[in-house]
Protein backbone atom coordinates (compact mmCIF):
# COMPACT_ATOMS: atom_id res chain seq x y z
CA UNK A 1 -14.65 -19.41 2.77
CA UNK A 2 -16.02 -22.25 0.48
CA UNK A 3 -14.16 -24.27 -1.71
CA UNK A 4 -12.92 -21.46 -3.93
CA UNK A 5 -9.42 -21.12 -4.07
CA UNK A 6 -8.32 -17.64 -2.30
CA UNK A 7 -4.32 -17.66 -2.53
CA UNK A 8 -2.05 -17.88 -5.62
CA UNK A 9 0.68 -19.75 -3.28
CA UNK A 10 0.18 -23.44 -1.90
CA UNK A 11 1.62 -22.70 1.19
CA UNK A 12 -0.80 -19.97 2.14
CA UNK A 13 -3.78 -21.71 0.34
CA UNK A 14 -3.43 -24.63 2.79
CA UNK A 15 -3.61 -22.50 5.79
CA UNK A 16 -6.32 -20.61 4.85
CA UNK A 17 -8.07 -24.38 4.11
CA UNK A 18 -6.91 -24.98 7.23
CA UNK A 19 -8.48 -22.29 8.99
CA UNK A 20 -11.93 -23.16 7.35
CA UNK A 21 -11.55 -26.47 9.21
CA UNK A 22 -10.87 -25.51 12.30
CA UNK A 23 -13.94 -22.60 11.77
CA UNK A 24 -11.48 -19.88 12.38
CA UNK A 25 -12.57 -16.71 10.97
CA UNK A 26 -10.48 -14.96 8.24
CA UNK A 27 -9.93 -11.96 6.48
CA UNK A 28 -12.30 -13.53 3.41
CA UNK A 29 -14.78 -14.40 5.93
CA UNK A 30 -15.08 -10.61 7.64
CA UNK A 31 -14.89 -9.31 4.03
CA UNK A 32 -18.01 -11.65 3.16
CA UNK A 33 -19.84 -10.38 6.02
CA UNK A 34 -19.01 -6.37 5.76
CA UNK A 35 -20.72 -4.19 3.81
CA UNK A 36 -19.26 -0.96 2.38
CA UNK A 37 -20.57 2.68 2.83
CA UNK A 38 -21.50 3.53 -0.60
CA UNK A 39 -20.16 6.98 0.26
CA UNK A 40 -16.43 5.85 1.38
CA UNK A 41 -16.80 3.09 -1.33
CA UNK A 42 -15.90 6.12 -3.84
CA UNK A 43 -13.32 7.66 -2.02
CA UNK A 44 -15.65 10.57 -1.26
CA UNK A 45 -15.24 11.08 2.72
CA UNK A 46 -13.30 12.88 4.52
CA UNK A 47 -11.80 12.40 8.22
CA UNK A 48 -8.53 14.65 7.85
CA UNK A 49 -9.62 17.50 9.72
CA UNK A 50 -11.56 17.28 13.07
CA UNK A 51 -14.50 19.19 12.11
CA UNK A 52 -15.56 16.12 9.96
CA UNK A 53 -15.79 13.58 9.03
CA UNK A 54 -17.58 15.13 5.79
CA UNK A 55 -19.66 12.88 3.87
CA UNK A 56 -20.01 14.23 0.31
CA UNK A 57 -22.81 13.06 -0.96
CA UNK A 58 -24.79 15.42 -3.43
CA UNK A 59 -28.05 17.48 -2.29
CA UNK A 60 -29.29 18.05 -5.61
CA UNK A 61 -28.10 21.65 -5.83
CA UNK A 62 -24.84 21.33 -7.41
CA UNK A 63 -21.49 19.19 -6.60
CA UNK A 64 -21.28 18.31 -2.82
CA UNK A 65 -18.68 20.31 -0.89
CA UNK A 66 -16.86 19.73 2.58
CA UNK A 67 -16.66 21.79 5.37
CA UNK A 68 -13.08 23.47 4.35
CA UNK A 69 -15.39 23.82 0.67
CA UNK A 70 -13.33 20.64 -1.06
CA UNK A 71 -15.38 18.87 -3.77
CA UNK A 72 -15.54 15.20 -4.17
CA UNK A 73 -13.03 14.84 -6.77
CA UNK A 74 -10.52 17.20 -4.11
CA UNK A 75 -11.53 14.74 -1.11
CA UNK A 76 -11.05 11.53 -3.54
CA UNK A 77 -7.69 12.67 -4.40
CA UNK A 78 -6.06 13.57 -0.77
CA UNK A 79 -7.51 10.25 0.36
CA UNK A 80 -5.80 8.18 -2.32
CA UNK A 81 -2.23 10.50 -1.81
CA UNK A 82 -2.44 9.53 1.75
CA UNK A 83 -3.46 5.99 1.36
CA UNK A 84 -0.38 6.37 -1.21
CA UNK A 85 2.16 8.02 1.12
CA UNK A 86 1.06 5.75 3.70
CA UNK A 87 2.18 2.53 2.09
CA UNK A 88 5.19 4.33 0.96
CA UNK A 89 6.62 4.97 4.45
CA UNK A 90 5.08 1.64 5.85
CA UNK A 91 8.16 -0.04 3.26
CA UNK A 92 10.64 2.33 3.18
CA UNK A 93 12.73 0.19 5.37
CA UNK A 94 13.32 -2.17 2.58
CA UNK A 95 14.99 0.62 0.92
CA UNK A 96 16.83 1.62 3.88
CA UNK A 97 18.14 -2.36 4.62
CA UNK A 98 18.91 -2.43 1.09
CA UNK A 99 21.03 1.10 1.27
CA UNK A 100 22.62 -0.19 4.84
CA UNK A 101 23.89 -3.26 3.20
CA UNK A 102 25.11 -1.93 -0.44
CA UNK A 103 26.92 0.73 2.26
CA UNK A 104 28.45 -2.50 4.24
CA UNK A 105 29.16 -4.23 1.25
CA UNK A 106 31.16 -0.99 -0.14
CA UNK A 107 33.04 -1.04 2.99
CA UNK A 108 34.03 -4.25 3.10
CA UNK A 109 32.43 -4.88 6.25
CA UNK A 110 30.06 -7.57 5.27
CA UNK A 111 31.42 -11.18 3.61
CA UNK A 112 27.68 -12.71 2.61
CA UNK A 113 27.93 -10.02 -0.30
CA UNK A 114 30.36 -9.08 -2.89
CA UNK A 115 30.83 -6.96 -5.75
CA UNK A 116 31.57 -8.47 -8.84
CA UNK A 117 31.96 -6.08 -11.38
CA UNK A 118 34.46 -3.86 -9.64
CA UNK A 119 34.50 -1.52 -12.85
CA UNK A 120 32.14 1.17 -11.91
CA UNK A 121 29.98 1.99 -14.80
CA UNK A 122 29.32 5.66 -15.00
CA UNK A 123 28.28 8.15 -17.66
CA UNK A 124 31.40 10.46 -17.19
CA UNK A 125 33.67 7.48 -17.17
CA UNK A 126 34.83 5.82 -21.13
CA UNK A 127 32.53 3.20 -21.23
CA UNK A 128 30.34 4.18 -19.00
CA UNK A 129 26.30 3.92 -19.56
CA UNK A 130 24.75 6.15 -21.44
């Protein structure tokens, strides 16, 4: 890992120093060591069906197609939509603690939070946003 800093927060920096100390192997270190496929580097292959995994790389006789006939810039698009997706639903319990609690909070069923302005703001109400 060197003696280059790796982590914005002091916490985490001092761990990873720590782990250089103790020669554990990290993330930084793996990263250091692996090289990327030039062809998944840019997004262009393709594992979502089982005939592949398609590797579009071109053959000098025009733009380089799949099997199901999907170009590079097709492939490099459903790859970043499901990388996208992906993350989405990895977090989407935050958003579903966060509902659960405004819900408990509404209720009354929860005294650690409290709603202060009991006006509701609305845009059908006077005074409302707008």
């Amino acid at each position: 890992m060197g003696s280059m800093r790796r982590m914005t927060d002091d916490v985490a920096e001092s761990i990873a120093k720590w782990a250089l100390d103790c020669n554990y192997e990290t993330i930084f270190d793996r990263a250091a060591k692996m090289k990327p496929c030039p062809i998944g580097q840019k997004g262009a292959c393709c594992r979502i069906c089982h005939i592949g995994p398609c590797r579009l790389v071109g053959n000098g006789t025009g733009e380089a197609v799949g099997v199901c006939g999907a170009g590079t810039d097709v492939v490099v698009a459903r790859n970043f939509l499901r990388m996208v997706a992906g993350g989405a639903a990895a977090h989407s319990d935050h958003a579903r603690d966060l509902v659960l609690t405004l819900r408990a909070v509404a209720r009354g069923e929860t005294k650690d939070f409290e709603i202060r302005d009991k006006e509701l703001r609305r845009p059908d109400r006077p005074g409302g946003a707008h």
